[in-house]
N, C-alpha and C. Protein backbone atom coordinates (compact mmCIF):
# COMPACT_ATOMS: atom_id res chain seq x y z
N UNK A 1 0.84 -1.18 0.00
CA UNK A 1 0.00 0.00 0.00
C UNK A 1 0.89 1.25 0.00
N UNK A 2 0.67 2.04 -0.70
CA UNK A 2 1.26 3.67 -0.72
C UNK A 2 1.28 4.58 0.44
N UNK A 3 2.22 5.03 0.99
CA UNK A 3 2.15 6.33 2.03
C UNK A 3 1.52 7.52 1.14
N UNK A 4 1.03 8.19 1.71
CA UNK A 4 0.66 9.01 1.71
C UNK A 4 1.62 10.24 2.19
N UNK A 5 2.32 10.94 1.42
CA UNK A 5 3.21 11.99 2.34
C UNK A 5 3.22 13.51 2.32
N UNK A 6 2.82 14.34 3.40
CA UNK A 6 2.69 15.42 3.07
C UNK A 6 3.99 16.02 3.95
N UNK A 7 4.81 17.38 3.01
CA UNK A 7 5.59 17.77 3.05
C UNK A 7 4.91 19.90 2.64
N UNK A 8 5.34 20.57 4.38
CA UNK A 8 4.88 21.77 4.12
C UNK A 8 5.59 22.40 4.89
N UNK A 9 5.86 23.95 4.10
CA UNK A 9 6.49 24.68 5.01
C UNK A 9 6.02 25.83 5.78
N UNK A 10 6.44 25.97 6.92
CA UNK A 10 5.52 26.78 8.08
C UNK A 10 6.60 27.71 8.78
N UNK A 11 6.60 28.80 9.38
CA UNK A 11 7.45 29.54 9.82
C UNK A 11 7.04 29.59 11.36
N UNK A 12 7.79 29.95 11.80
CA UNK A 12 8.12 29.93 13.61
C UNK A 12 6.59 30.55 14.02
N UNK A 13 5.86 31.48 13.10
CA UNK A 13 4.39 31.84 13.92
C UNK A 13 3.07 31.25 12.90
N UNK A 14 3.50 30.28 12.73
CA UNK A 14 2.13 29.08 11.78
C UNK A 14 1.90 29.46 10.63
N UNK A 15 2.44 30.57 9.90
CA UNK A 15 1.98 31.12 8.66
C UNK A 15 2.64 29.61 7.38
N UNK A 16 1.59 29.10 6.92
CA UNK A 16 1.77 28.76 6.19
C UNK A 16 1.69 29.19 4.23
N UNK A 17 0.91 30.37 4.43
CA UNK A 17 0.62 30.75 3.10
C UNK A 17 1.54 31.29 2.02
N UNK A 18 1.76 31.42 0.64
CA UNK A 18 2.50 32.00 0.14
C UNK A 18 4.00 31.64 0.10
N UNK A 19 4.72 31.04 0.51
CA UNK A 19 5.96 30.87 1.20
C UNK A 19 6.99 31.37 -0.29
N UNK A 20 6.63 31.17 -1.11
CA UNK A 20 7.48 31.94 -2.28
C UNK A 20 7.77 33.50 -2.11
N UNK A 21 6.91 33.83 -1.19
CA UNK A 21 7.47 35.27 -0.79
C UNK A 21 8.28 35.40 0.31
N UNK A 22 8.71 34.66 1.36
CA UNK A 22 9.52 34.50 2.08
C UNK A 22 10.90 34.68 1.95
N UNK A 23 11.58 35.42 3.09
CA UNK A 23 12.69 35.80 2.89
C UNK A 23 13.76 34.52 2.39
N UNK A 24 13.73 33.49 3.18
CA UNK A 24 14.62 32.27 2.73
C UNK A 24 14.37 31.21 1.92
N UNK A 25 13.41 31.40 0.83
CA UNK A 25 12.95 30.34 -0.20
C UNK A 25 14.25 30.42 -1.13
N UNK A 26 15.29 31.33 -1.16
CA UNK A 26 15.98 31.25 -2.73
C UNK A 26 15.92 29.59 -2.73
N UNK A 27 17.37 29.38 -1.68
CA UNK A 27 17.56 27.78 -1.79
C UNK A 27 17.88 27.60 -0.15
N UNK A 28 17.68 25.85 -0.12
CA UNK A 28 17.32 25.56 0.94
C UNK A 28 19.33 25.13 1.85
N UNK A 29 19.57 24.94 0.66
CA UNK A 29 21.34 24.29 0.87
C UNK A 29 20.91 23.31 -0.41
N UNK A 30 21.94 22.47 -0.16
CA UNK A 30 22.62 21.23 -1.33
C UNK A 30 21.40 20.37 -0.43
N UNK A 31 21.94 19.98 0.67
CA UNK A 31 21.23 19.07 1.73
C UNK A 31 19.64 19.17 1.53
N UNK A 32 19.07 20.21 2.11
CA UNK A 32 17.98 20.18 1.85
C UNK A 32 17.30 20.42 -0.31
N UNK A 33 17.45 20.67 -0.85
CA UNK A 33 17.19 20.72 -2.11
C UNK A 33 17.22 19.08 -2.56
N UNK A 34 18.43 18.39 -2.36
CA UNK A 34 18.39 16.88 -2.23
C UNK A 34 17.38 15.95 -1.85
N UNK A 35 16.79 16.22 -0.18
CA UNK A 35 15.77 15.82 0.60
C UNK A 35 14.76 16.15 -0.36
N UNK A 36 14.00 17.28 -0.54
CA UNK A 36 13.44 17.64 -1.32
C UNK A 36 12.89 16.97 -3.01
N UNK A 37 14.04 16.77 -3.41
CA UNK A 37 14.35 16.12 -4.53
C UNK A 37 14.47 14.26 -4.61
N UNK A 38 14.58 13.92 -3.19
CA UNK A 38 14.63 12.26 -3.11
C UNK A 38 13.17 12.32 -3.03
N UNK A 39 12.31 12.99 -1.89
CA UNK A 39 11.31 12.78 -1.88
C UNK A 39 9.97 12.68 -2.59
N UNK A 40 10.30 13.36 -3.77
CA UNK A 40 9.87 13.81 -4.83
C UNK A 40 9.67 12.12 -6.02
N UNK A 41 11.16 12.25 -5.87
CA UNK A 41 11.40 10.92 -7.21
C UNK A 41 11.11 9.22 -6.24
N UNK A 42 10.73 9.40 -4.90
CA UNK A 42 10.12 8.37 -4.29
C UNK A 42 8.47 7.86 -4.43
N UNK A 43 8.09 9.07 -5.31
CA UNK A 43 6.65 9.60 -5.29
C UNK A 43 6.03 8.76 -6.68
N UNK A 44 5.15 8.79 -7.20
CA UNK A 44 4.79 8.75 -8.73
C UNK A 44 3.39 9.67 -8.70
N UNK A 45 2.89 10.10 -8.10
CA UNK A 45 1.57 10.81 -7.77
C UNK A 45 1.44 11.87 -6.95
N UNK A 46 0.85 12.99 -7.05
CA UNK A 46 0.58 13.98 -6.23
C UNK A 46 -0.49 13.83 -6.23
N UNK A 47 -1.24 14.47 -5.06
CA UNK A 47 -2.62 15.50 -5.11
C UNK A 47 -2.50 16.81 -4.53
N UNK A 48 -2.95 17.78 -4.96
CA UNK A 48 -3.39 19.13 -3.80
C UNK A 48 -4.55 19.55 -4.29
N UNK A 49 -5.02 20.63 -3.16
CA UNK A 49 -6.52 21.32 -3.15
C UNK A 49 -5.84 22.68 -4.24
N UNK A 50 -6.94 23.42 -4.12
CA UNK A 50 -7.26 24.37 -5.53
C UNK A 50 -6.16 25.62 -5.33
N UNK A 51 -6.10 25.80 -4.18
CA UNK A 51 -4.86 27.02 -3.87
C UNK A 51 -3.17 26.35 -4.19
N UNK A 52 -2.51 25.10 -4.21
CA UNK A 52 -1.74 24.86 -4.52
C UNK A 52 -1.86 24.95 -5.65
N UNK A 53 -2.49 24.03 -5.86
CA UNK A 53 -2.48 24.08 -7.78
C UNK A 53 -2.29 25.18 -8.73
N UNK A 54 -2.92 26.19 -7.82
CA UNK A 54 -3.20 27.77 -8.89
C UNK A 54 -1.61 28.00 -8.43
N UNK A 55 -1.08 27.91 -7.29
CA UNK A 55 0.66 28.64 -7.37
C UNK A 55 1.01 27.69 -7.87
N UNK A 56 1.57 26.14 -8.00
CA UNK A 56 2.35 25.56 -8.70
C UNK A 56 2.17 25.15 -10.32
N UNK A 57 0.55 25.37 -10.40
CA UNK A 57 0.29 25.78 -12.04
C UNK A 57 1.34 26.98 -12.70
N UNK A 58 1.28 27.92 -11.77
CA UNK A 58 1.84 28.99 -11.93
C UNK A 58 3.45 29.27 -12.43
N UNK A 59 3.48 28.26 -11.44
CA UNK A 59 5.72 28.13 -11.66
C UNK A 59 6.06 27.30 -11.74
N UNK A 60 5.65 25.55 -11.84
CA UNK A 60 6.36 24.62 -12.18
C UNK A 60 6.36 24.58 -13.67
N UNK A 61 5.63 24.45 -14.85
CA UNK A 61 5.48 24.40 -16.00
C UNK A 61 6.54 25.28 -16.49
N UNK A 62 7.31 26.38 -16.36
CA UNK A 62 8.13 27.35 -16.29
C UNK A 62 9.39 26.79 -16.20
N UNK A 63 9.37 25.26 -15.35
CA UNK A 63 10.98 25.26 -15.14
C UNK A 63 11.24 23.46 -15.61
N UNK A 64 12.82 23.78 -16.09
CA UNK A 64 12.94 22.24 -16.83
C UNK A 64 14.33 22.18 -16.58
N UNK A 65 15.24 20.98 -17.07
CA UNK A 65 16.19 20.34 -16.70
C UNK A 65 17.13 20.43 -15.37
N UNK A 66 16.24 19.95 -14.16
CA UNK A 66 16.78 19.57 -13.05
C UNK A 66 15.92 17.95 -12.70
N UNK A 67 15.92 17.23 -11.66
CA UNK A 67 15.19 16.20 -11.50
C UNK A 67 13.94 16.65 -11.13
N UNK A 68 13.98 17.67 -10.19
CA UNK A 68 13.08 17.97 -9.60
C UNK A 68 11.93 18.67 -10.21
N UNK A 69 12.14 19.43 -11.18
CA UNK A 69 11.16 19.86 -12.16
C UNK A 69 10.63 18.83 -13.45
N UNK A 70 11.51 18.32 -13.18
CA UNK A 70 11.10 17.38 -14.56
C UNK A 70 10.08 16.30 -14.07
N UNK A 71 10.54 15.95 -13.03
CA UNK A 71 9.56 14.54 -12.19
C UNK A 71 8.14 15.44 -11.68
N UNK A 72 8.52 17.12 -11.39
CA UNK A 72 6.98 17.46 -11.01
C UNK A 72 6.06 17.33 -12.11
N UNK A 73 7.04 18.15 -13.18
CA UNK A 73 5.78 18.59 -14.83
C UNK A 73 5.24 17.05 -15.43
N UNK A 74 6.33 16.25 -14.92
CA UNK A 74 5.96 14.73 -15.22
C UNK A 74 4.80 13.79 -14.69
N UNK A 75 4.88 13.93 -13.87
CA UNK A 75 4.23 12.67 -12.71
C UNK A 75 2.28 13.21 -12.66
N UNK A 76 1.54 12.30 -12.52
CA UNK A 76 0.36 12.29 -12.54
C UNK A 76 0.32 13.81 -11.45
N UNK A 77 -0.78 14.17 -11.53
CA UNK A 77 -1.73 15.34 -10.23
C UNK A 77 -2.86 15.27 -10.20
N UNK A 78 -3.54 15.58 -9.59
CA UNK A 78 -4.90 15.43 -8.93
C UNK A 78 -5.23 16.61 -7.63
N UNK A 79 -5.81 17.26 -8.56
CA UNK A 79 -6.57 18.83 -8.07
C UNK A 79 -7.96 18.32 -7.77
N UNK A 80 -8.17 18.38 -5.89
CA UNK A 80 -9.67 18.41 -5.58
C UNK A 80 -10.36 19.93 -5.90
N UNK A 81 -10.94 19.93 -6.41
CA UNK A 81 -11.77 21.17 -6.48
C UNK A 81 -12.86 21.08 -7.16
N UNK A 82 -14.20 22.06 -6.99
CA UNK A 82 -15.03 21.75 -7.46
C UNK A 82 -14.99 23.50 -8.31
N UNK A 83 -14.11 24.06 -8.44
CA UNK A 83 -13.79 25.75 -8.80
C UNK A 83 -12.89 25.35 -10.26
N UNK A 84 -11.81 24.81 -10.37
CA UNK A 84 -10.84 24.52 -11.27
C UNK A 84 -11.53 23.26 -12.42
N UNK A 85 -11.72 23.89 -13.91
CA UNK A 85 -12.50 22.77 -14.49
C UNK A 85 -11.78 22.64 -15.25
N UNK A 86 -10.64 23.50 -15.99
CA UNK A 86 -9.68 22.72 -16.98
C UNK A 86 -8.42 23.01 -17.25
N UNK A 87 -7.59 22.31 -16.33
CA UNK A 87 -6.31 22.41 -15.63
C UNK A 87 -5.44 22.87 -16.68
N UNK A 88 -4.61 23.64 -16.93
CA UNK A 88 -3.59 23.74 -17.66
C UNK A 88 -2.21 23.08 -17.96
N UNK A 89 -2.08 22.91 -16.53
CA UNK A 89 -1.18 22.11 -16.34
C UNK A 89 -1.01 20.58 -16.56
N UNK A 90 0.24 19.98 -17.51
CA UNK A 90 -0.38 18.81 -18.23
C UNK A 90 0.07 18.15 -16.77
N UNK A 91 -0.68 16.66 -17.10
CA UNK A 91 -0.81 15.79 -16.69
C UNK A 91 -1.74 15.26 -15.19
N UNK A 92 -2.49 16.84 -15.39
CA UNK A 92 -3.66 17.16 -14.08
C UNK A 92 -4.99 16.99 -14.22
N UNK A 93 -5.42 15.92 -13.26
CA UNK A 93 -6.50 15.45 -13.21
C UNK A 93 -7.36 16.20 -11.92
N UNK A 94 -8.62 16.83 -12.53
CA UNK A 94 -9.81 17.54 -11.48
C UNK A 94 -10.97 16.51 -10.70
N UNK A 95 -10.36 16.55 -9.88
CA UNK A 95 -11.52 15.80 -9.27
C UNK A 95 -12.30 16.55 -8.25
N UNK A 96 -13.79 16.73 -8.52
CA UNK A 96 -14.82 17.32 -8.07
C UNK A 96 -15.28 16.86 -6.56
N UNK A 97 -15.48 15.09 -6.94
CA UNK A 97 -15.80 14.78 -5.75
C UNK A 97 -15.24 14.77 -4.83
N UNK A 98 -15.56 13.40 -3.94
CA UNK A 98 -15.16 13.08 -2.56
C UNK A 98 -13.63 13.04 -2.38
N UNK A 99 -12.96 13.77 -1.94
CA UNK A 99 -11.53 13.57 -1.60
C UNK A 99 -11.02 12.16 -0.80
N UNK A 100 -11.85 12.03 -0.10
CA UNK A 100 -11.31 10.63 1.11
C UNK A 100 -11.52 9.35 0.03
N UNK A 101 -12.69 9.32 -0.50
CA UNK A 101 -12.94 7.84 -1.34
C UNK A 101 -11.65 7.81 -2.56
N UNK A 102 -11.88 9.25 -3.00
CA UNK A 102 -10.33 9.13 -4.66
C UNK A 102 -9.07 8.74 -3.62
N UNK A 103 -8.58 9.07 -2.63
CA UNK A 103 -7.22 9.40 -1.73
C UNK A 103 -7.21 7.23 -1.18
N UNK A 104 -8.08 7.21 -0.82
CA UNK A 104 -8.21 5.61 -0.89
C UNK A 104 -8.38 4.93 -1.63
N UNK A 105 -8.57 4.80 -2.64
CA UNK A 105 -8.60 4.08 -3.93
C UNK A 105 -6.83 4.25 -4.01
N UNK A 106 -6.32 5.41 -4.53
CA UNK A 106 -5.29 5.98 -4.71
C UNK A 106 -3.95 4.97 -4.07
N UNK A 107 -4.26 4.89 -2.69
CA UNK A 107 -3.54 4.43 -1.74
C UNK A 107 -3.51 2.76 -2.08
N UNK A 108 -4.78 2.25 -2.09
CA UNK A 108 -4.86 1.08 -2.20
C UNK A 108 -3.93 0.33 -3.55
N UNK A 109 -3.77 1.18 -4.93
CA UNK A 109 -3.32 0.68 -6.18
C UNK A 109 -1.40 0.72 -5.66
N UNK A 110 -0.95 -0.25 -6.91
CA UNK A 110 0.06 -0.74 -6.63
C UNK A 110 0.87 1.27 -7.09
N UNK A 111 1.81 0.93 -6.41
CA UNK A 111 2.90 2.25 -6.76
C UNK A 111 4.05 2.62 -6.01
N UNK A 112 4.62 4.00 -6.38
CA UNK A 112 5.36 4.59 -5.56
C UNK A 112 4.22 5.28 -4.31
N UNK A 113 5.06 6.52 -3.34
CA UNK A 113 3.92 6.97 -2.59
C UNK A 113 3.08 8.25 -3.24
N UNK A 114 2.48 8.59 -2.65
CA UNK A 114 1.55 10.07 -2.86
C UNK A 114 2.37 11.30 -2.39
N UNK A 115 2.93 12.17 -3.10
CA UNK A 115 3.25 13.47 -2.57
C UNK A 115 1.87 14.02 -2.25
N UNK A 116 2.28 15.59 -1.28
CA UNK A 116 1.14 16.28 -1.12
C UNK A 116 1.39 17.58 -0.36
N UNK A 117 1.57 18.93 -0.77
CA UNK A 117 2.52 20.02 -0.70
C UNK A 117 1.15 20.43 0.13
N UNK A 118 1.51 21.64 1.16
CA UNK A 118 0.70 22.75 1.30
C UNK A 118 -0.21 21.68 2.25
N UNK A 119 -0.44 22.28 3.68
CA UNK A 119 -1.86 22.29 4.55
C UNK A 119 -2.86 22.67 5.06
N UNK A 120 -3.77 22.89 3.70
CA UNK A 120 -4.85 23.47 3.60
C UNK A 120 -6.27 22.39 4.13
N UNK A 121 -7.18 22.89 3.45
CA UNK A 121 -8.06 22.20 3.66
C UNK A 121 -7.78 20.19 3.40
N UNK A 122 -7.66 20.38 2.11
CA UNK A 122 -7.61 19.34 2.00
C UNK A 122 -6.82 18.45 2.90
N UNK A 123 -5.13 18.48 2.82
CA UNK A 123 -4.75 18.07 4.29
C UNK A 123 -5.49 17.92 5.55
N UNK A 124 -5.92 18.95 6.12
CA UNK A 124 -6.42 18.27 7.08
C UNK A 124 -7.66 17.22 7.14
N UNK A 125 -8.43 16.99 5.96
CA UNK A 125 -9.40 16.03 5.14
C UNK A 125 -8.49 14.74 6.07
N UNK A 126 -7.35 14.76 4.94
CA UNK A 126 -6.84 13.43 5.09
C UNK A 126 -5.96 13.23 6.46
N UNK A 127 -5.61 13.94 6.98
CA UNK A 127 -5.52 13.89 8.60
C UNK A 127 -6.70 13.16 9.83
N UNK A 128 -7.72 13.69 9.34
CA UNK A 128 -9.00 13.75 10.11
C UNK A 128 -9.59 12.31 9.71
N UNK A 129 -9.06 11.99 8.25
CA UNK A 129 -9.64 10.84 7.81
C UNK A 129 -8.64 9.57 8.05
N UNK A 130 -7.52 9.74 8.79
CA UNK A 130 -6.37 9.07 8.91
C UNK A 130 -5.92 8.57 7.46
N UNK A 131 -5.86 9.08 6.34
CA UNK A 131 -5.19 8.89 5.29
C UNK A 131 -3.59 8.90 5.64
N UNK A 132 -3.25 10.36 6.20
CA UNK A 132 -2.03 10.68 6.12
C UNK A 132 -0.95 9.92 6.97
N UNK A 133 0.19 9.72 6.13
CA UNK A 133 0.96 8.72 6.75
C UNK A 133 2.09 9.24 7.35
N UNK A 134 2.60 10.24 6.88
CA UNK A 134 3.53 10.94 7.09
C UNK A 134 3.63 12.93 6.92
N UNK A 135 4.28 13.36 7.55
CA UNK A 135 3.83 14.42 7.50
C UNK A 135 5.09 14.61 7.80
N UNK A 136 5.82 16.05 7.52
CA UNK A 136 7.21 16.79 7.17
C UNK A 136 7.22 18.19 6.79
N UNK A 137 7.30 18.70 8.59
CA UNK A 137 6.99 20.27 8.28
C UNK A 137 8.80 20.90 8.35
N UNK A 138 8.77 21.74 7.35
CA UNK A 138 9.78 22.23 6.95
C UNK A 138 10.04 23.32 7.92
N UNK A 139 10.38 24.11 9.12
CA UNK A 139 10.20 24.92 10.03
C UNK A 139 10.97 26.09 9.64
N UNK A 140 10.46 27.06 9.49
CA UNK A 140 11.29 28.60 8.90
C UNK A 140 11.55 29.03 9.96
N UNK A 141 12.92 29.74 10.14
CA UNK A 141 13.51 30.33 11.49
C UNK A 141 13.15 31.36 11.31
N UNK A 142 11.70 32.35 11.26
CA UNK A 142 11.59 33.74 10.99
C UNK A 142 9.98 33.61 11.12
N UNK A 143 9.60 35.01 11.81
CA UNK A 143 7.94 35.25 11.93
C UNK A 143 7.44 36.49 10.31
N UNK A 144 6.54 35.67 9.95
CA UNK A 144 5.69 36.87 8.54
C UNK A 144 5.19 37.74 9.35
N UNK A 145 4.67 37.33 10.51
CA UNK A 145 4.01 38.31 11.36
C UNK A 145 2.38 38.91 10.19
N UNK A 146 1.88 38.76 9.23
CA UNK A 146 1.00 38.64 8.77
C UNK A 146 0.33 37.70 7.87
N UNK A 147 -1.24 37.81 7.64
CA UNK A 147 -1.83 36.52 6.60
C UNK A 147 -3.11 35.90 7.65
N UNK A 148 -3.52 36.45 8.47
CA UNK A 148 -4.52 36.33 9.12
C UNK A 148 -4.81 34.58 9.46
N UNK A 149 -5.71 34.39 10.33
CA UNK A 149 -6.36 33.32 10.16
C UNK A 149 -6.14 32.26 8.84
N UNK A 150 -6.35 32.58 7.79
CA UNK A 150 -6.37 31.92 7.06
C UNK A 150 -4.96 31.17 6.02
N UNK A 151 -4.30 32.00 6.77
CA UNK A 151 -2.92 31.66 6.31
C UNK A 151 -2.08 30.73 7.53
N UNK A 152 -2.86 30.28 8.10
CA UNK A 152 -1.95 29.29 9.30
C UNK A 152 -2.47 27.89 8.78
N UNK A 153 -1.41 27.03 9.65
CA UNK A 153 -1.70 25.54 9.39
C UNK A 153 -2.66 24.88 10.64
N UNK A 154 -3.34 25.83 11.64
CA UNK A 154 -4.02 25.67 12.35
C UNK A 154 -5.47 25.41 11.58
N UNK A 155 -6.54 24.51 12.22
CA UNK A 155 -7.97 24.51 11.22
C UNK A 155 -8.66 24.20 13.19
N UNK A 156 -9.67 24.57 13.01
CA UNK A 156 -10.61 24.42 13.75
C UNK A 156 -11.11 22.90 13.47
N UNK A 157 -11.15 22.12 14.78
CA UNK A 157 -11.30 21.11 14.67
C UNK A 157 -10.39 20.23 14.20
N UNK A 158 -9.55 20.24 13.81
CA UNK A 158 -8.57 19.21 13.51
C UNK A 158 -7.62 18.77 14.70
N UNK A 159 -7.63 17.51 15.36
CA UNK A 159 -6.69 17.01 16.08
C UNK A 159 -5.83 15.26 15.90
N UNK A 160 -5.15 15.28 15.99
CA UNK A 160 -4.31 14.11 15.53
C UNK A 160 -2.46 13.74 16.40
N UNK A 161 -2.51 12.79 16.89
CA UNK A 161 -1.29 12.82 17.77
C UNK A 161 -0.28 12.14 16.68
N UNK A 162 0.87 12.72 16.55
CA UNK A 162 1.73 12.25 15.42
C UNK A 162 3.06 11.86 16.69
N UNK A 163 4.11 11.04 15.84
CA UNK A 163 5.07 10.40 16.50
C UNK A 163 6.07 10.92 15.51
N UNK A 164 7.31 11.62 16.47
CA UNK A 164 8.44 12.38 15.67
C UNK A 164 9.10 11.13 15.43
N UNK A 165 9.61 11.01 13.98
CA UNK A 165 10.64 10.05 13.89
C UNK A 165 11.82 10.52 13.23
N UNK A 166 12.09 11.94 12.93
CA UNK A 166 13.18 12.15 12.40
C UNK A 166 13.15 13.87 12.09
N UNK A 167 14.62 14.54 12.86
CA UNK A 167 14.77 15.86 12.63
C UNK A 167 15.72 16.50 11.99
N UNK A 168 15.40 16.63 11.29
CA UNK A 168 17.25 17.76 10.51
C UNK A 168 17.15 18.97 10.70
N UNK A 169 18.12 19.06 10.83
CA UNK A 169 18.43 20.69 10.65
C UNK A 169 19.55 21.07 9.76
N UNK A 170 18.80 22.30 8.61
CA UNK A 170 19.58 22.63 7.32
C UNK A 170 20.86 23.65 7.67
N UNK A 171 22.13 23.73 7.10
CA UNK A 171 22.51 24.92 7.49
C UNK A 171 21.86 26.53 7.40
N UNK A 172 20.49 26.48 6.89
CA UNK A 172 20.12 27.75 6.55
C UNK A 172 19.46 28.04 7.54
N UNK A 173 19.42 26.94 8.80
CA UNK A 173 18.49 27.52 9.87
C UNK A 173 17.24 26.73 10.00
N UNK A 174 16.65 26.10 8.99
CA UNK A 174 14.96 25.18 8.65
C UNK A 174 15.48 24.14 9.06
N UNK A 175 14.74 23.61 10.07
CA UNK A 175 14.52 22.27 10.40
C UNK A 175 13.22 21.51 10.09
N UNK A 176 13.80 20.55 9.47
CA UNK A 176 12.86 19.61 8.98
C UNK A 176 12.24 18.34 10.02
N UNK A 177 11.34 17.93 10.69
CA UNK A 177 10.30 17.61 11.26
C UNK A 177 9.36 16.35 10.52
N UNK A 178 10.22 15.73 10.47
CA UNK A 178 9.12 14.42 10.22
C UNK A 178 8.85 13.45 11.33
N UNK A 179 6.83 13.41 10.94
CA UNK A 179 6.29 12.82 11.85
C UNK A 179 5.44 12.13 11.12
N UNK A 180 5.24 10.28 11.75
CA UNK A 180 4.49 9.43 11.76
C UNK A 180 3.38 9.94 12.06
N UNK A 181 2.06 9.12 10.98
CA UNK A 181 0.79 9.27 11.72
C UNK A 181 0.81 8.07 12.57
């Protein structure tokens, strides 16, 4: 069966939104860009909800000969939304409906695992629904100090006890945080 893995980055005061505007996105180091990049080509499938999609519609299609761009513009996707009806981005599939029933089916077929960027709604779906297998918050050493409510990785109602199994820390300061569901 497939993990399920979500990988997001969050800064020292929960802001998860936007992070391409952040002071330390140029690059992460060698180390982390690598991590990044194994995790990626461990994958054969993504999904995200409608706000990823619209930023990585945005700038992955744009970029080519590294692994990491090539395996994104490559590899299947799967946009829940019931807003987004005809993806631009090749190899993206819209799915309207039920997120938990497609995300289990998904899981169940033979493969690599599921990537899954950004913890928005949908994430916490598959949190709440115990889909998620793994989770890997990227930790920014710096506060946005704005983005309201809606820009945190906090959701009302969502609770789930995760088990740390592994921490790095980049020379740029981001520590990486992976936790078992």
């Amino acid at each position: 069966m497939r993990k399920l893995i979500n990988s997001t980055y969050v800064t020292l005061d929960g802001v998860i939104q936007d992070p391409q505007d952040w002071p330390s996105l140029g690059s992460f180091s060698e180390q982390g860009d690598q991590i990044q990049t194994d995790l990626l080509l461990g994958c054969d499938l993504q999904i995200m909800g409608r706000k990823t999609y619209e930023g990585f519609a945005a700038a992955w299609p744009n970029r080519s000969g590294d692994p990491m761009s090539d395996r994104m513009n490559a590899m299947p996707k799967y946009v829940f939304s019931s807003h987004v009806t005809d993806p631009a981005w090749d190899n993206t599939t819209v799915i309207a409906g039920d997120p938990v029933k497609a995300v289990q089916e998904m899981k169940a077929q033979d493969g690599g695992n599921i990537i899954h960027y950004g913890f928005g709604h949908l994430a916490h779906t598959m949190l709440t629904h115990g889909l998620l297998d793994e989770l890997r918050l990227w930790l920014h050493p710096f506060f946005v100090g704005h983005g309201g409510a809606q820009a945190l990785i906090y959701s009302e109602g969502s609770t789930a006890r995760l088990e740390l199994v592994d921490s790095i820390t980049l020379e740029s300061g981001i520590i990486i945080h992976v936790y078992r569901a």
